[in-house]
Protein backbone atom coordinates (compact mmCIF):
# COMPACT_ATOMS: atom_id res chain seq x y z
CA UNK A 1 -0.24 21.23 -15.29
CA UNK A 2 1.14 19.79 -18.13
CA UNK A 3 4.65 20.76 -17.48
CA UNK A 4 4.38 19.81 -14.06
CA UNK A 5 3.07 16.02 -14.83
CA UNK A 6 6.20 15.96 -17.28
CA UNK A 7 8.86 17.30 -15.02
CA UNK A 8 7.22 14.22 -12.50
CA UNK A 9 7.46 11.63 -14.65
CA UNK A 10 10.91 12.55 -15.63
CA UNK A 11 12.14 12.20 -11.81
CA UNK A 12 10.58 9.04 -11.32
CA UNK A 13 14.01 7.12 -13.20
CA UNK A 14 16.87 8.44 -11.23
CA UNK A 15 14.38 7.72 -8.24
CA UNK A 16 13.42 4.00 -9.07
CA UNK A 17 17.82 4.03 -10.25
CA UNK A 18 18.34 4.53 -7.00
CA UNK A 19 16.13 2.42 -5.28
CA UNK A 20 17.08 -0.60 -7.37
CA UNK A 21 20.41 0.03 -6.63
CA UNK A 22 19.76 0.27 -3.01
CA UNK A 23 17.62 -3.02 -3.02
CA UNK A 24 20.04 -4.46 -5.16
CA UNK A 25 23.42 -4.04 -3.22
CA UNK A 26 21.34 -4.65 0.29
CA UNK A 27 20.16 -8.39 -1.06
CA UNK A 28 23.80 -8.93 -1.87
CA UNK A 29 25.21 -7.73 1.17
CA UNK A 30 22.60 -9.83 3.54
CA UNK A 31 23.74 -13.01 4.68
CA UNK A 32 22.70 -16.55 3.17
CA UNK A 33 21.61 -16.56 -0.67
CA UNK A 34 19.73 -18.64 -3.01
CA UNK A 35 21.65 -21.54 -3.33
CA UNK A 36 23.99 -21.78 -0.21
CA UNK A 37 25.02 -24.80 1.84
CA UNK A 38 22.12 -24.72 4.46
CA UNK A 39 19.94 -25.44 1.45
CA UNK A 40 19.87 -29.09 0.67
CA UNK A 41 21.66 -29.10 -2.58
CA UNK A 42 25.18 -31.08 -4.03
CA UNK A 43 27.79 -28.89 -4.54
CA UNK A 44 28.19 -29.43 -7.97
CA UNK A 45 24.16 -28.70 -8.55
CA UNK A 46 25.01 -25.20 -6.66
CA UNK A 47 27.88 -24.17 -8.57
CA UNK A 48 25.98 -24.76 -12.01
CA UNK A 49 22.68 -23.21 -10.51
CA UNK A 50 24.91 -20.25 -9.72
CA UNK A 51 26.58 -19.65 -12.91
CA UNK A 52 23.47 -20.08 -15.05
CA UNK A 53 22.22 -17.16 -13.32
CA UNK A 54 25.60 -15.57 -13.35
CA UNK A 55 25.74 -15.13 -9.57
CA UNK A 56 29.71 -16.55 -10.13
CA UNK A 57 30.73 -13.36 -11.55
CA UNK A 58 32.25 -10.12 -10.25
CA UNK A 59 29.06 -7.78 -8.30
CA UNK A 60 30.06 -4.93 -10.54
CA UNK A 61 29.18 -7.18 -13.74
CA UNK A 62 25.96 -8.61 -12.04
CA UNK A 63 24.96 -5.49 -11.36
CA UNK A 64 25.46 -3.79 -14.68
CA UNK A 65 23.48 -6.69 -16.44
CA UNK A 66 20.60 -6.34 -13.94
CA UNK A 67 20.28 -2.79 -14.86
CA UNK A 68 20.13 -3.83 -18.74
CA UNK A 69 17.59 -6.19 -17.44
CA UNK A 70 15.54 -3.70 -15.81
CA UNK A 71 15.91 -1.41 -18.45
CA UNK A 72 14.60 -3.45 -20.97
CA UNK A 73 11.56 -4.89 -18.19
CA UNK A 74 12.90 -8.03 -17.85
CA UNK A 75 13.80 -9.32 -14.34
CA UNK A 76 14.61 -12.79 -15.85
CA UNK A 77 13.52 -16.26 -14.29
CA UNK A 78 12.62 -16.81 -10.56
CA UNK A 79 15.09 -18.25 -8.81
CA UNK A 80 13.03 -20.77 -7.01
CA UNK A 81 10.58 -21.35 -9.51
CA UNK A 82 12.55 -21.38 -12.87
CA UNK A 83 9.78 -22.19 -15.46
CA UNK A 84 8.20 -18.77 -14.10
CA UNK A 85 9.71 -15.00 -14.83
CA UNK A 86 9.09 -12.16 -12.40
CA UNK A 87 6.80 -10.70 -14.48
CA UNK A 88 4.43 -13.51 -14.50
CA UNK A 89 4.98 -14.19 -10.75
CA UNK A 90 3.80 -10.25 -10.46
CA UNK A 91 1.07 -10.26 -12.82
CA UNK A 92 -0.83 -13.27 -11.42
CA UNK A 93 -0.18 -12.14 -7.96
CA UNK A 94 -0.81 -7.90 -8.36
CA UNK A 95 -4.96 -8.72 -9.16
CA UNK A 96 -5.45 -10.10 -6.03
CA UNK A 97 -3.53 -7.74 -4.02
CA UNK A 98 -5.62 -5.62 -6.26
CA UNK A 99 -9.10 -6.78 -4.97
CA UNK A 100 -7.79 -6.88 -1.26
CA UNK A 101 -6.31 -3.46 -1.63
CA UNK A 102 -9.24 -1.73 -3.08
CA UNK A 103 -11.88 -3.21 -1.15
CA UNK A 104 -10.01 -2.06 2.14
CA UNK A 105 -9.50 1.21 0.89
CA UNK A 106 -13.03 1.56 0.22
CA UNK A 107 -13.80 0.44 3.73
CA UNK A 108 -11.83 2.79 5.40
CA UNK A 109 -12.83 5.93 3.48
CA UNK A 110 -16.22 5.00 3.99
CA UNK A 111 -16.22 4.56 7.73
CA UNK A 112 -13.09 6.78 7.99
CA UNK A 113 -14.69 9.56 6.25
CA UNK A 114 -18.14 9.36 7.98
CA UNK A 115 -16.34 8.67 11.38
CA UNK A 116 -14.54 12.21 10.52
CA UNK A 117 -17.22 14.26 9.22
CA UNK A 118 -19.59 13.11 12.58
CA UNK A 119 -16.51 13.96 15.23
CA UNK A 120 -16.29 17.58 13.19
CA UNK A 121 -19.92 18.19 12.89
CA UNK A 122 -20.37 16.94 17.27
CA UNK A 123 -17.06 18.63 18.24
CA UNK A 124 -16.80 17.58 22.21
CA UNK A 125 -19.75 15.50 22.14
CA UNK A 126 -19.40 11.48 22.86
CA UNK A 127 -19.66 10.94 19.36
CA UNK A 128 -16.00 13.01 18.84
CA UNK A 129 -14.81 11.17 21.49
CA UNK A 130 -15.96 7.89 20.79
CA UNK A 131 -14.81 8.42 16.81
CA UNK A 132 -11.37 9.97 18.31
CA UNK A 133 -10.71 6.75 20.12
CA UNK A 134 -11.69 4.08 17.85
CA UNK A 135 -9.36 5.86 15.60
CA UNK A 136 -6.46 5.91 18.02
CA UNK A 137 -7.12 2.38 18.55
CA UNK A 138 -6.59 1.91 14.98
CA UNK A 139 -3.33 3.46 14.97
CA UNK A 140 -2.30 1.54 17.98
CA UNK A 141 -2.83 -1.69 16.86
CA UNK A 142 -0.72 -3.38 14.32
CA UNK A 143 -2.31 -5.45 11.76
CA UNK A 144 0.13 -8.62 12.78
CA UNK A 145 -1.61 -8.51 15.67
CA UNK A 146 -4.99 -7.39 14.85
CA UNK A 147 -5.35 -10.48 12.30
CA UNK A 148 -4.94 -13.04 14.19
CA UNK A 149 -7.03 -11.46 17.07
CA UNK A 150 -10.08 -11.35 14.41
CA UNK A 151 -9.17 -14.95 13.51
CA UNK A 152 -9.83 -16.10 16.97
CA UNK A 153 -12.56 -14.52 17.76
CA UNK A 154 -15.11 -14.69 13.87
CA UNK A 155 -13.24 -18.16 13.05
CA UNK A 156 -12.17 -20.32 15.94
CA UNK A 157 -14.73 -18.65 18.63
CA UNK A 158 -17.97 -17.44 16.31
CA UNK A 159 -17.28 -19.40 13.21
CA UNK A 160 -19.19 -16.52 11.32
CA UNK A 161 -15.86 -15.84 8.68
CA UNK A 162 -12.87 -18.57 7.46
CA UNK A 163 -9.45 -18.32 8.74
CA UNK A 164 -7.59 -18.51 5.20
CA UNK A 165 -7.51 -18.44 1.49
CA UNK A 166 -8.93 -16.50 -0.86
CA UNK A 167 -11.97 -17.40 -2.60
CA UNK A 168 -15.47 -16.28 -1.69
CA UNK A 169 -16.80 -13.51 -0.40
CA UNK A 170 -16.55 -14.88 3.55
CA UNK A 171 -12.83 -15.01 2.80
CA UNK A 172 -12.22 -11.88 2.24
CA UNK A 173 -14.01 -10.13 4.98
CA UNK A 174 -11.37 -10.48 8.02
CA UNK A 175 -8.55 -9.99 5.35
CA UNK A 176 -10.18 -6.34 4.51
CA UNK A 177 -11.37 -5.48 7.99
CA UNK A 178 -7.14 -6.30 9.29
CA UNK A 179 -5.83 -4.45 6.58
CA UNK A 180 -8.25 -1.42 6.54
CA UNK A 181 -7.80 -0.30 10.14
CA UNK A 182 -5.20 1.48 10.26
CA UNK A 183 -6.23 3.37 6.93
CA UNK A 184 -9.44 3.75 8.65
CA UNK A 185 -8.04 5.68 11.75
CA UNK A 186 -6.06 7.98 10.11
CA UNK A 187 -9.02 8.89 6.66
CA UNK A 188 -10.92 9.85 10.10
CA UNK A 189 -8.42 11.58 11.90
CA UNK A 190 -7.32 13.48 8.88
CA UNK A 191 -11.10 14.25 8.04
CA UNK A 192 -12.06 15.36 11.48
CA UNK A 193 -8.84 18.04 11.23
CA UNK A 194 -9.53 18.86 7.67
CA UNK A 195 -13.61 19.23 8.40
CA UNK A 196 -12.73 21.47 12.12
CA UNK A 197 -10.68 23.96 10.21
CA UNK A 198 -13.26 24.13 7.20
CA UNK A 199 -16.11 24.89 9.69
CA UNK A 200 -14.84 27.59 11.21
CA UNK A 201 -13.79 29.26 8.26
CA UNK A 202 -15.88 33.02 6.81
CA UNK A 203 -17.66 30.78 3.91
CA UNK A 204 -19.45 27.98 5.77
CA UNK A 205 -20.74 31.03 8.48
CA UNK A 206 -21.78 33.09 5.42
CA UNK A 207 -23.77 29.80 3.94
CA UNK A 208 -25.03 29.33 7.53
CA UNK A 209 -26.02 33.25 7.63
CA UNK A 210 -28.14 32.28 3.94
CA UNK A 211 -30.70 29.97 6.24
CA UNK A 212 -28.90 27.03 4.50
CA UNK A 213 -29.76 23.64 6.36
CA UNK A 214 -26.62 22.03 8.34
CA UNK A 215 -26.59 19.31 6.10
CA UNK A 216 -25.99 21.36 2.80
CA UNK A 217 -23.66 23.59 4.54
CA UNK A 218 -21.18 20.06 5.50
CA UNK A 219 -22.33 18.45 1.98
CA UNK A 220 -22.19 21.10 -0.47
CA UNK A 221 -19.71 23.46 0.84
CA UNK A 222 -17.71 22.28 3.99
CA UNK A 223 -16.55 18.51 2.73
CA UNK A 224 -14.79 18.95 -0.33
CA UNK A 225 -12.11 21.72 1.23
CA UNK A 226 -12.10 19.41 4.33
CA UNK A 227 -11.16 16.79 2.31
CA UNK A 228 -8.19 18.34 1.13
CA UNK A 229 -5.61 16.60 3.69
CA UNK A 230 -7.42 13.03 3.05
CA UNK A 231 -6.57 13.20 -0.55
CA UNK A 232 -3.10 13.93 -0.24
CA UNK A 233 -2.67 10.94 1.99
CA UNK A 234 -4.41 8.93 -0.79
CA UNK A 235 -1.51 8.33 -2.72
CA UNK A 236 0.97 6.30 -0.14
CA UNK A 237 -2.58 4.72 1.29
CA UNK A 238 -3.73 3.49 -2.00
CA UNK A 239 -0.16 2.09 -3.03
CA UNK A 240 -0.12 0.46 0.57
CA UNK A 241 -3.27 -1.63 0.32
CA UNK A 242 -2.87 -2.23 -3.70
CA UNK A 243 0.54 -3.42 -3.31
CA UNK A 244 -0.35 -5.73 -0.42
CA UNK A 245 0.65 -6.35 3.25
CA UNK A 246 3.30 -8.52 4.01
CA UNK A 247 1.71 -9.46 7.58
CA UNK A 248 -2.02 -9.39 6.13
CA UNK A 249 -1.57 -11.62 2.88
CA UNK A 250 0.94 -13.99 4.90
CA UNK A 251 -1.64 -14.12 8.12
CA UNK A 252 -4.84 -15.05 6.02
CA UNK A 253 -2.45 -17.34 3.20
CA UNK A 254 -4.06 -14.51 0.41
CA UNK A 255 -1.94 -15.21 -2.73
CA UNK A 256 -1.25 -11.72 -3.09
CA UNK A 257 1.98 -9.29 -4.31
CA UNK A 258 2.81 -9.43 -0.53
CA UNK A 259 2.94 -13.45 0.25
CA UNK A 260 5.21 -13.19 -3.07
CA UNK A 261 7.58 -10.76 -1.89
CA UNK A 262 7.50 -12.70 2.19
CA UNK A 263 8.22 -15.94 0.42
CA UNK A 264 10.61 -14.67 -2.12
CA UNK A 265 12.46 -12.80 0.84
CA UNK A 266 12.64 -16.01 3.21
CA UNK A 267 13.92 -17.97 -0.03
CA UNK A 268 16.43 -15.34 -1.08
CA UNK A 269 14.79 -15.01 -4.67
CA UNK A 270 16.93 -12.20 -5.60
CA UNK A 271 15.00 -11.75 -8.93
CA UNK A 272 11.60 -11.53 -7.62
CA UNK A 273 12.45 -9.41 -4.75
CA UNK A 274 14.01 -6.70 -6.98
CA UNK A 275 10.71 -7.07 -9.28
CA UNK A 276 8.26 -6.71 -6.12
CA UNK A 277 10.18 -3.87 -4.89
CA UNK A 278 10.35 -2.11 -8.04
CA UNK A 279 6.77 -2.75 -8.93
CA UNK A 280 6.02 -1.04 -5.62
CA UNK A 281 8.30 1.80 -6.12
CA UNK A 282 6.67 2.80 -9.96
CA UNK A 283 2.98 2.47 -8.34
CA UNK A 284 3.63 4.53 -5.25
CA UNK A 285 5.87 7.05 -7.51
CA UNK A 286 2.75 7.19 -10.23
CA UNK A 287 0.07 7.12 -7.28
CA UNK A 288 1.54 10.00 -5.83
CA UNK A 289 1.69 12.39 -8.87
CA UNK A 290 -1.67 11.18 -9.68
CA UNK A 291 -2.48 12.47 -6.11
CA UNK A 292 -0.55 15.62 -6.48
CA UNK A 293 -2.70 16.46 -9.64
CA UNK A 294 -5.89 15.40 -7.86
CA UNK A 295 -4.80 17.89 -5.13
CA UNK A 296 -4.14 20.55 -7.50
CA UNK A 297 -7.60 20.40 -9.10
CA UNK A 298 -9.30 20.64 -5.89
CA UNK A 299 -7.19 23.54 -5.03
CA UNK A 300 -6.56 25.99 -7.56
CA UNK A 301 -4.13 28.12 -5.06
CA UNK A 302 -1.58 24.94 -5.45
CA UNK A 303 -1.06 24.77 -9.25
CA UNK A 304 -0.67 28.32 -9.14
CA UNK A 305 2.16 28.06 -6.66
């Protein structure tokens, strides 16, 4: 296990290498840029904007020094916020996409999860089919659209929830619900799969045969295997709500990791667009092998293999 973890964390730099290079050379290449002509700014303010941060010189020397940069964890200054470096711009922003994250990914494994386990247990019944197609419909339904849909109706309609921000309680609950679905469709989806196949199996008929009640059969025996394919989408879920959505934070004006890397984007903030990215590639890269070892404890058979 040990080994394993190791040999992990030792692929995670030529893979977050390669994705900074990628990110880098892709900003570079896409038109407009920080300081460019459609932005309202003299000439002469441009050109010494651009060669205090060096964007004057050669791409071959701009990208070696962002690599030193990165190396040593230090992105530099934000573009359009100078008095603030990337890191700080990351750190203030990461707790909230934090919260947001967490709490959806709560919600959706808890009505995910039961939505799964019920559609298993009543195979054919309504109850599978009214679980299987709430969970289609959260597949179908992008969040960008979903949001603003819950906005009309609990904010502008009901006024039950706010429309923005990111303060109390109230604010938070349309922001979760939009961001959750789709994590919600598939937990249940994956469950119900995971939870048919575990049912059927020699073990659960043999704790049946014992007089066992139904509910200690699912509990204590059947839901932990059937869990299996859940956890091992836990790791890109978990760094996909943590990290933020884009559409989500930016619908509900959440000051999240997401709003940072939309704004950053539209502004051409070259510096906090590499950070964000990166940032997301190290927690999905760790969140993963965390998963992977999760996996491997609840199934002996895989850290054998």
């Amino acid at each position: 296990m040990i080994r394993f973890a190791a040999r992990r964390l030792l692929l995670m730099v030529p893979t977050l290498w390669v994705i900074a290079t990628l990110t880098f050379f892709m900003l570079r290449l896409a038109p407009g840029g920080p300081f460019l002509a459609e932005r309202d700014i003299p000439k002469k303010a441009r050109e010494a904007m651009s060669r205090r941060y060096g964007l004057d010189q050669p791409l071959g020397a701009q990208y070696l020094r962002f690599l030193g940069n990165a190396a040593r964890l230090d992105l530099g200054p934000s573009y359009r916020r100078p008095a603030l470096q990337v890191r700080e711009i990351l750190f203030q922003a990461f707790p909230v996409s934090l919260e947001l994250g967490g709490l959806a990914l709560g919600w959706a494994l808890l009505t995910g999860g039961a939505l799964g386990v019920l559609a298993a247990h009543r195979r054919n019944s309504w109850l599978d089919y009214l679980a299987t197609s709430t969970s289609l419909l959260g597949v179908s339904i992008p969040n960008f659209v979903l949001g603003p849909l819950l906005v009309l109706v609990f904010s502008l309609r009901l006024y039950w929830f706010p429309p923005a921000l990111w303060s109390g309680w109230d604010h938070k609950v349309l922001p979760v619900l939009t961001l959750s679905a789709v994590y919600t469709a598939y937990i249940a989806r994956l469950t119900r799969a995971g939870m048919v196949e575990t049912l059927g199996q020699d073990f659960v008929r043999t704790a049946r045969a014992k007089g066992l009640s139904e509910s200690r059969v699912v509990l204590a025996h059947a839901l932990r295997p059937g869990l299996l394919p859940v956890v091992s989408y836990l790791g890109p879920a978990t760094a996909g709500v943590v990290t933020g959505s884009v559409a989500v934070e930016s619908i509900f004006a959440v000051p999240g990791l997401g709003r940072q890397l939309y704004t950053a984007a539209i502004n051409r903030d070259y510096t906090v667009v590499l950070g964000a990215v990166l940032f997301y590639a190290a927690l999905l890269l760790v969140l993963n092998l965390v998963v992977d070892l999760l996996y491997a404890r609840l199934d002996p058979r895989v850290e054998e293999a």
